[in-house]
N, C-alpha and C. Protein backbone atom coordinates (compact mmCIF):
# COMPACT_ATOMS: atom_id res chain seq x y z
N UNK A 1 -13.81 -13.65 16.65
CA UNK A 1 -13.76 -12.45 15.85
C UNK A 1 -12.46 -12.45 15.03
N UNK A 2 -12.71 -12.05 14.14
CA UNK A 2 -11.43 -12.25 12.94
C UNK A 2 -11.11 -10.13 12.72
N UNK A 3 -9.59 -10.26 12.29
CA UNK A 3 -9.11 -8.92 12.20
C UNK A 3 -8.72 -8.55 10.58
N UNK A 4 -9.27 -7.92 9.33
CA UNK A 4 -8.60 -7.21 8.38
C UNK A 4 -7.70 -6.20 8.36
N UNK A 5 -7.25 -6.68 7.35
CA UNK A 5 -6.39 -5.15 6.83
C UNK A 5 -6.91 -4.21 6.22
N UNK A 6 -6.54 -2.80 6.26
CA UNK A 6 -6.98 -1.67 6.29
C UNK A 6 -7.24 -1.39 5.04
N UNK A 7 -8.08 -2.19 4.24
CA UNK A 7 -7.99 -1.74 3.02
C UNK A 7 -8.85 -0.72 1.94
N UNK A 8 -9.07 -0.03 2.75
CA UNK A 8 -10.06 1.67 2.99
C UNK A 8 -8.92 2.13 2.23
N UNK A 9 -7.99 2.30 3.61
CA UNK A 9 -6.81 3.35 3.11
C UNK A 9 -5.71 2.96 2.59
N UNK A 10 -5.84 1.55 1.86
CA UNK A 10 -4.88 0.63 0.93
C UNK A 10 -5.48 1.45 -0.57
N UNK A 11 -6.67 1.30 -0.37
CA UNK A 11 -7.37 1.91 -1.82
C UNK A 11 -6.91 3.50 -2.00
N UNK A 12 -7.05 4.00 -1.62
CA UNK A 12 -7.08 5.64 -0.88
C UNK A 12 -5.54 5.28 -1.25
N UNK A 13 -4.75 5.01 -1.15
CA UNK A 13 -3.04 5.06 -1.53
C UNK A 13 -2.69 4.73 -2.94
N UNK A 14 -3.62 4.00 -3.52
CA UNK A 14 -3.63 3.31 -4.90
C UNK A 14 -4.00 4.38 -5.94
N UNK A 15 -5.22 4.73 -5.67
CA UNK A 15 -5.85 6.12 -5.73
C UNK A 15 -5.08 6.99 -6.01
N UNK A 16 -3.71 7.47 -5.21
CA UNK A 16 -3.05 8.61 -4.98
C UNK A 16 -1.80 8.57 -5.76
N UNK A 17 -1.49 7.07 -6.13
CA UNK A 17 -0.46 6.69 -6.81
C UNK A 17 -0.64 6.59 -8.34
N UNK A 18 -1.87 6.60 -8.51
CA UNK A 18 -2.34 6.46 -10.02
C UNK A 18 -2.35 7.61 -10.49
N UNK A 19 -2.88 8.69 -9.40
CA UNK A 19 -3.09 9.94 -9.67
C UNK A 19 -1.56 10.52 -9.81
N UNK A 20 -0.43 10.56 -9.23
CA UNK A 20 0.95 10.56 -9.18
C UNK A 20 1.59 10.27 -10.35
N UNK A 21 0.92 8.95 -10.98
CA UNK A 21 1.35 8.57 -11.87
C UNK A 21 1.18 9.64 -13.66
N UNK A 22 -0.02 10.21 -13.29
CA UNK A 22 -0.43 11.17 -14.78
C UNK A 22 -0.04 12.61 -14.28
N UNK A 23 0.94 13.56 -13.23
CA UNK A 23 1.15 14.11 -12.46
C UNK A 23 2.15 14.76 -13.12
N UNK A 24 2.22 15.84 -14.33
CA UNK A 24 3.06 16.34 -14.67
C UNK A 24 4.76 16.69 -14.00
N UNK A 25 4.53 16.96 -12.92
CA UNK A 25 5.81 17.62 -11.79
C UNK A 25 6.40 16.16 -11.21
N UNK A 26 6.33 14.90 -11.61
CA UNK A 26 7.06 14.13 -11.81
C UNK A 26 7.69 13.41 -13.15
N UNK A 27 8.97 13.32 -13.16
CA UNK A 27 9.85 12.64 -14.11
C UNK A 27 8.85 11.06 -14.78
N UNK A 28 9.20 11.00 -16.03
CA UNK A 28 8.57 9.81 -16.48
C UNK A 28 8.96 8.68 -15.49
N UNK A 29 10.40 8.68 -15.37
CA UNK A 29 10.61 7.44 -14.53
C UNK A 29 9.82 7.57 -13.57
N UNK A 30 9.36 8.25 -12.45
CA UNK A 30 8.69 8.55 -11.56
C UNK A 30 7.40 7.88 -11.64
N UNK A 31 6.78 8.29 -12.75
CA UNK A 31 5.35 7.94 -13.35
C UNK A 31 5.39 6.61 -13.36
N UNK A 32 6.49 6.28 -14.26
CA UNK A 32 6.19 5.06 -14.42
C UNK A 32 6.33 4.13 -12.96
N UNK A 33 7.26 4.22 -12.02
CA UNK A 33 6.78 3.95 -10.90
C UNK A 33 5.88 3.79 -10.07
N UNK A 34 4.97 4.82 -10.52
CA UNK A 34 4.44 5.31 -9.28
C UNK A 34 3.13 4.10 -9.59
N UNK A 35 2.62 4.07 -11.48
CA UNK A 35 1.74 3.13 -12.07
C UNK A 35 2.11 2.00 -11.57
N UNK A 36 3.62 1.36 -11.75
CA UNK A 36 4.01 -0.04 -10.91
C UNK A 36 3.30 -0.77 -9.80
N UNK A 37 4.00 0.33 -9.02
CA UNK A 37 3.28 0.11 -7.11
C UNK A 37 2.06 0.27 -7.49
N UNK A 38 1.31 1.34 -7.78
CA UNK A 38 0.01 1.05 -7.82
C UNK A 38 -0.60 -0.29 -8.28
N UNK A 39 -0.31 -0.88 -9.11
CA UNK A 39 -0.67 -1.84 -9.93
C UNK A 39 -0.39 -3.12 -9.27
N UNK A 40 0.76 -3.25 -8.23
CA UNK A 40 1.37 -4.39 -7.36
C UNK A 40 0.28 -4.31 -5.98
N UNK A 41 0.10 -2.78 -5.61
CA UNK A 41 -0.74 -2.67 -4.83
C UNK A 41 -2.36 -3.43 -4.90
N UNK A 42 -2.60 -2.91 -6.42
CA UNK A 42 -3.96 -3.47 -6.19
C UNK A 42 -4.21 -4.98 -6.54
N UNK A 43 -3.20 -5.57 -6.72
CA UNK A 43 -3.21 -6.82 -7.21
C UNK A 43 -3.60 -7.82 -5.55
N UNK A 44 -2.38 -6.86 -4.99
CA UNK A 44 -3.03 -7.35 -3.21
C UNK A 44 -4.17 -7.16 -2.40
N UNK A 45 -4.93 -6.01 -3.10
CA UNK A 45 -5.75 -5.54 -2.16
C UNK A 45 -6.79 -6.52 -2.45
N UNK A 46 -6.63 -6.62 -3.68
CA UNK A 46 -7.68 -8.12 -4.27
C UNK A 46 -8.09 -9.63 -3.29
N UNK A 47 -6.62 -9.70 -3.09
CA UNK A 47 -6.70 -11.05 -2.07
C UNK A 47 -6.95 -10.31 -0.82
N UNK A 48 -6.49 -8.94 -0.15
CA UNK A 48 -6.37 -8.90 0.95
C UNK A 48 -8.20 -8.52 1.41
N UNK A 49 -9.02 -8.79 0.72
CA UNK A 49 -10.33 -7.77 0.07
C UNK A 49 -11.22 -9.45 1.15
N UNK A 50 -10.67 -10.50 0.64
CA UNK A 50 -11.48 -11.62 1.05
C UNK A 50 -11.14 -12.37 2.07
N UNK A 51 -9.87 -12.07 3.01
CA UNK A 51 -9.05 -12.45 4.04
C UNK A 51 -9.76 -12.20 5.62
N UNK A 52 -8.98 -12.71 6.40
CA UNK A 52 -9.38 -12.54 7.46
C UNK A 52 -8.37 -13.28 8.12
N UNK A 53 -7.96 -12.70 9.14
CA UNK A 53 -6.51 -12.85 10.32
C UNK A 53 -7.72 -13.28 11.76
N UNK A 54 -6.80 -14.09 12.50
CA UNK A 54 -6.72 -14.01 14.22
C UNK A 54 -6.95 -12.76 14.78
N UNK A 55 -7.75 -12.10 15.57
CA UNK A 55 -7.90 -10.86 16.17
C UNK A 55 -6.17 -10.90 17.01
N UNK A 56 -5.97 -9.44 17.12
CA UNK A 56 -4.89 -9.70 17.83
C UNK A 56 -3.73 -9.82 17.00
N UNK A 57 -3.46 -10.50 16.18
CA UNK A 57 -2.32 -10.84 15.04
C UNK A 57 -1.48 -9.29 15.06
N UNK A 58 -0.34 -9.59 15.36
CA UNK A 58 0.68 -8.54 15.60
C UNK A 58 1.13 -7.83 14.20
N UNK A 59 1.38 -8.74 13.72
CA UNK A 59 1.81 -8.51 12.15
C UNK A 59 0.81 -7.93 11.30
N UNK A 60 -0.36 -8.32 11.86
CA UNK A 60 -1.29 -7.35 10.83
C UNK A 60 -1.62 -6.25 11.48
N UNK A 61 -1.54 -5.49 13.00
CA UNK A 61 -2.10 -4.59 13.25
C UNK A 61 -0.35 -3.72 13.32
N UNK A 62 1.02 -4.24 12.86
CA UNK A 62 1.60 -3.50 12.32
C UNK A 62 1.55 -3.33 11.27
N UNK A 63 1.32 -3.58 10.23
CA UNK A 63 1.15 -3.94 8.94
C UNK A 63 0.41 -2.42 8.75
N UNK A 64 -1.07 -2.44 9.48
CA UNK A 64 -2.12 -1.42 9.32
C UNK A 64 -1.43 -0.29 10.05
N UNK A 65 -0.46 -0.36 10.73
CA UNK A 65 0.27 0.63 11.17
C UNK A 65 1.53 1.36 10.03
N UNK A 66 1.83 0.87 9.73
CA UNK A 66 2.62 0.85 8.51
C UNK A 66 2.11 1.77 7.26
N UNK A 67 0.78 0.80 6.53
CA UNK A 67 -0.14 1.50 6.02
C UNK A 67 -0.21 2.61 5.95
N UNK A 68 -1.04 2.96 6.98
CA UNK A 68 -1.53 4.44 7.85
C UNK A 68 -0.32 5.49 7.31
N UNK A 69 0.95 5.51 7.75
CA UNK A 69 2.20 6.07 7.44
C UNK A 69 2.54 6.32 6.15
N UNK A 70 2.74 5.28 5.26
CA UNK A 70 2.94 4.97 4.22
C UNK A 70 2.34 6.09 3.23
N UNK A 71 0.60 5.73 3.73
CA UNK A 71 -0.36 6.36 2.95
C UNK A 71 -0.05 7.90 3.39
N UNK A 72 0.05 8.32 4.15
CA UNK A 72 0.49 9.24 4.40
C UNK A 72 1.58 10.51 3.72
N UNK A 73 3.10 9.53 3.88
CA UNK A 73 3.93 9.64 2.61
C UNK A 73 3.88 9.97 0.85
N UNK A 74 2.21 8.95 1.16
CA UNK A 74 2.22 9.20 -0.21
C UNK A 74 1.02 10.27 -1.16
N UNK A 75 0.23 10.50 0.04
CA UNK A 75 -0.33 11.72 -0.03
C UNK A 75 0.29 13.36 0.06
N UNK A 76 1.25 13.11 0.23
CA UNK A 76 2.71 13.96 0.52
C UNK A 76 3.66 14.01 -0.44
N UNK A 77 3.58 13.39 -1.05
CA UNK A 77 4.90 13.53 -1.99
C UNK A 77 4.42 13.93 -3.50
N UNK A 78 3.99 14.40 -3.62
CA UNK A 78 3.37 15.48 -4.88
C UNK A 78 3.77 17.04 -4.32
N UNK A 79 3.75 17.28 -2.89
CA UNK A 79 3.94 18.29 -2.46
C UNK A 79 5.37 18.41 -2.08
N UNK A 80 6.31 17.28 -2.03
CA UNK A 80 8.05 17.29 -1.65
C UNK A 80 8.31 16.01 -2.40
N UNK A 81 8.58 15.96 -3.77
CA UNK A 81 9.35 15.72 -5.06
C UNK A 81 10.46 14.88 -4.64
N UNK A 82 11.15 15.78 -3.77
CA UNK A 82 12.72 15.11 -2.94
C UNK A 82 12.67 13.82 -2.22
N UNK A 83 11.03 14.05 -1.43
CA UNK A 83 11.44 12.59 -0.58
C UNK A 83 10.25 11.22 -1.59
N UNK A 84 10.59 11.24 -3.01
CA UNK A 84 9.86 10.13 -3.78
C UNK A 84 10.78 8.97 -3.68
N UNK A 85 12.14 9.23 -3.88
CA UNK A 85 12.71 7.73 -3.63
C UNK A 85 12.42 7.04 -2.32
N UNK A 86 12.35 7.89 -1.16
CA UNK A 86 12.36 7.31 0.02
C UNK A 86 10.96 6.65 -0.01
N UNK A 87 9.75 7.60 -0.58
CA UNK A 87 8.18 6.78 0.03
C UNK A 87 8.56 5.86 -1.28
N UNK A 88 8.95 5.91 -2.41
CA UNK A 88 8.41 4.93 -3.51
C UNK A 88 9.15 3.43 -2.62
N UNK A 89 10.39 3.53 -2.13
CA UNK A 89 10.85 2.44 -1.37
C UNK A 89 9.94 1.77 -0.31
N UNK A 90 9.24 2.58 0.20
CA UNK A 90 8.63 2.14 1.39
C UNK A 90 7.23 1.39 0.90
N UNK A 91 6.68 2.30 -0.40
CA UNK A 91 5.66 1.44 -0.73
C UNK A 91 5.76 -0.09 -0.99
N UNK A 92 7.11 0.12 -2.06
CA UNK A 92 7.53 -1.67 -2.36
C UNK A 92 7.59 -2.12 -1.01
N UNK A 93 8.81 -1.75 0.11
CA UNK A 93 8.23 -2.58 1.14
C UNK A 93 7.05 -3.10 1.89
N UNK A 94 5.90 -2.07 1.82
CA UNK A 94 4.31 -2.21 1.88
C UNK A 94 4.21 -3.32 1.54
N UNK A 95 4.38 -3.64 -0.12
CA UNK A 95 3.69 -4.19 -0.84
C UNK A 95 4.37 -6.37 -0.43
N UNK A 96 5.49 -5.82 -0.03
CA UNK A 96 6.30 -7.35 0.29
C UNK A 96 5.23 -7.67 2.21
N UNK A 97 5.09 -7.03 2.70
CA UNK A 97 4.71 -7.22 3.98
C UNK A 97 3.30 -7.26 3.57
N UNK A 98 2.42 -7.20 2.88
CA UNK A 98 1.10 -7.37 2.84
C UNK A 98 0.92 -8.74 1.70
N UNK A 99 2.04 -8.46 0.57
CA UNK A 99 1.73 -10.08 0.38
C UNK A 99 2.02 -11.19 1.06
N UNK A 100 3.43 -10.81 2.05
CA UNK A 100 3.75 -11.56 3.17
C UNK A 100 2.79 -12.22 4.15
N UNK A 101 1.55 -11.27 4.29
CA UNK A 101 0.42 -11.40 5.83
C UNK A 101 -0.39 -12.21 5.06
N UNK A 102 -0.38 -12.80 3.34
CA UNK A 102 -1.28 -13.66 3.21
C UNK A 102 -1.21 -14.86 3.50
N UNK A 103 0.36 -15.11 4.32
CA UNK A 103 0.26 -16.79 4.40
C UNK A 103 -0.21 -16.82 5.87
N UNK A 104 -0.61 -15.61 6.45
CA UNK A 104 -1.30 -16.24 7.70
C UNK A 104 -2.47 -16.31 7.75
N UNK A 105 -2.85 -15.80 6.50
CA UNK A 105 -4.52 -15.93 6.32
C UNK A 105 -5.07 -16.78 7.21
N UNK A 106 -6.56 -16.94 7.85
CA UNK A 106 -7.17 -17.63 8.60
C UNK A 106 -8.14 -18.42 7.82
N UNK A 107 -9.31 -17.09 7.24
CA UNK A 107 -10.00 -17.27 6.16
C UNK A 107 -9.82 -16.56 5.11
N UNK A 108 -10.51 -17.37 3.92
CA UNK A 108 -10.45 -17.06 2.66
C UNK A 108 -12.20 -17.52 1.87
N UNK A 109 -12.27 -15.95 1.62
CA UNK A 109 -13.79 -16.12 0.88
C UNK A 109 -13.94 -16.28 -0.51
């Protein structure tokens, strides 16, 4: 049995960031951020879309732990403005740890 990444609620974050991105009550810089990550995001979800890990793989069921949070953050921060530097940081880190989990890929479709 092989294990994916969560990429339900990878989409669902991309989604939220695009939407962030045309979001009046953020600063252009903001916007334009927010389009970035989104755009880095879905570039991964692409590869991460045809992947497949080792069941068990630590790194990916933190990874999806991570996620989960993340997405979270970022469903949240339209509603607290203040903490955008902190999630926009965390997304880039997202985005380094999920292109990271592709060199353990198992399979590739």
């Amino acid at each position: 049995m092989a294990m994916s990444v969560d990429t339900t609620t990878l989409t669902i974050m991309i989604s939220a960031l695009v939407d962030d991105s045309m979001d009046d009550r953020f600063t252009d810089q903001q916007k334009l951020q927010c389009m970035v990550l989104a755009k880095r995001l879905r570039g991964t979800l692409v590869n991460l879309l045809s992947v497949r890990f080792n069941d068990g793989t630590a790194r990916v069921t933190r990874a999806n732990a991570d996620l989960s949070a993340i997405n979270t953050q970022v469903q949240e921060v339209s509603a607290n403005l203040e903490s955008f530097a902190e999630t926009a940081a965390n997304v880039a880190g997202l985005v380094a740890q999920l292109d990271d989990l592709l060199t353990l890929a198992v399979k590739f479709a």
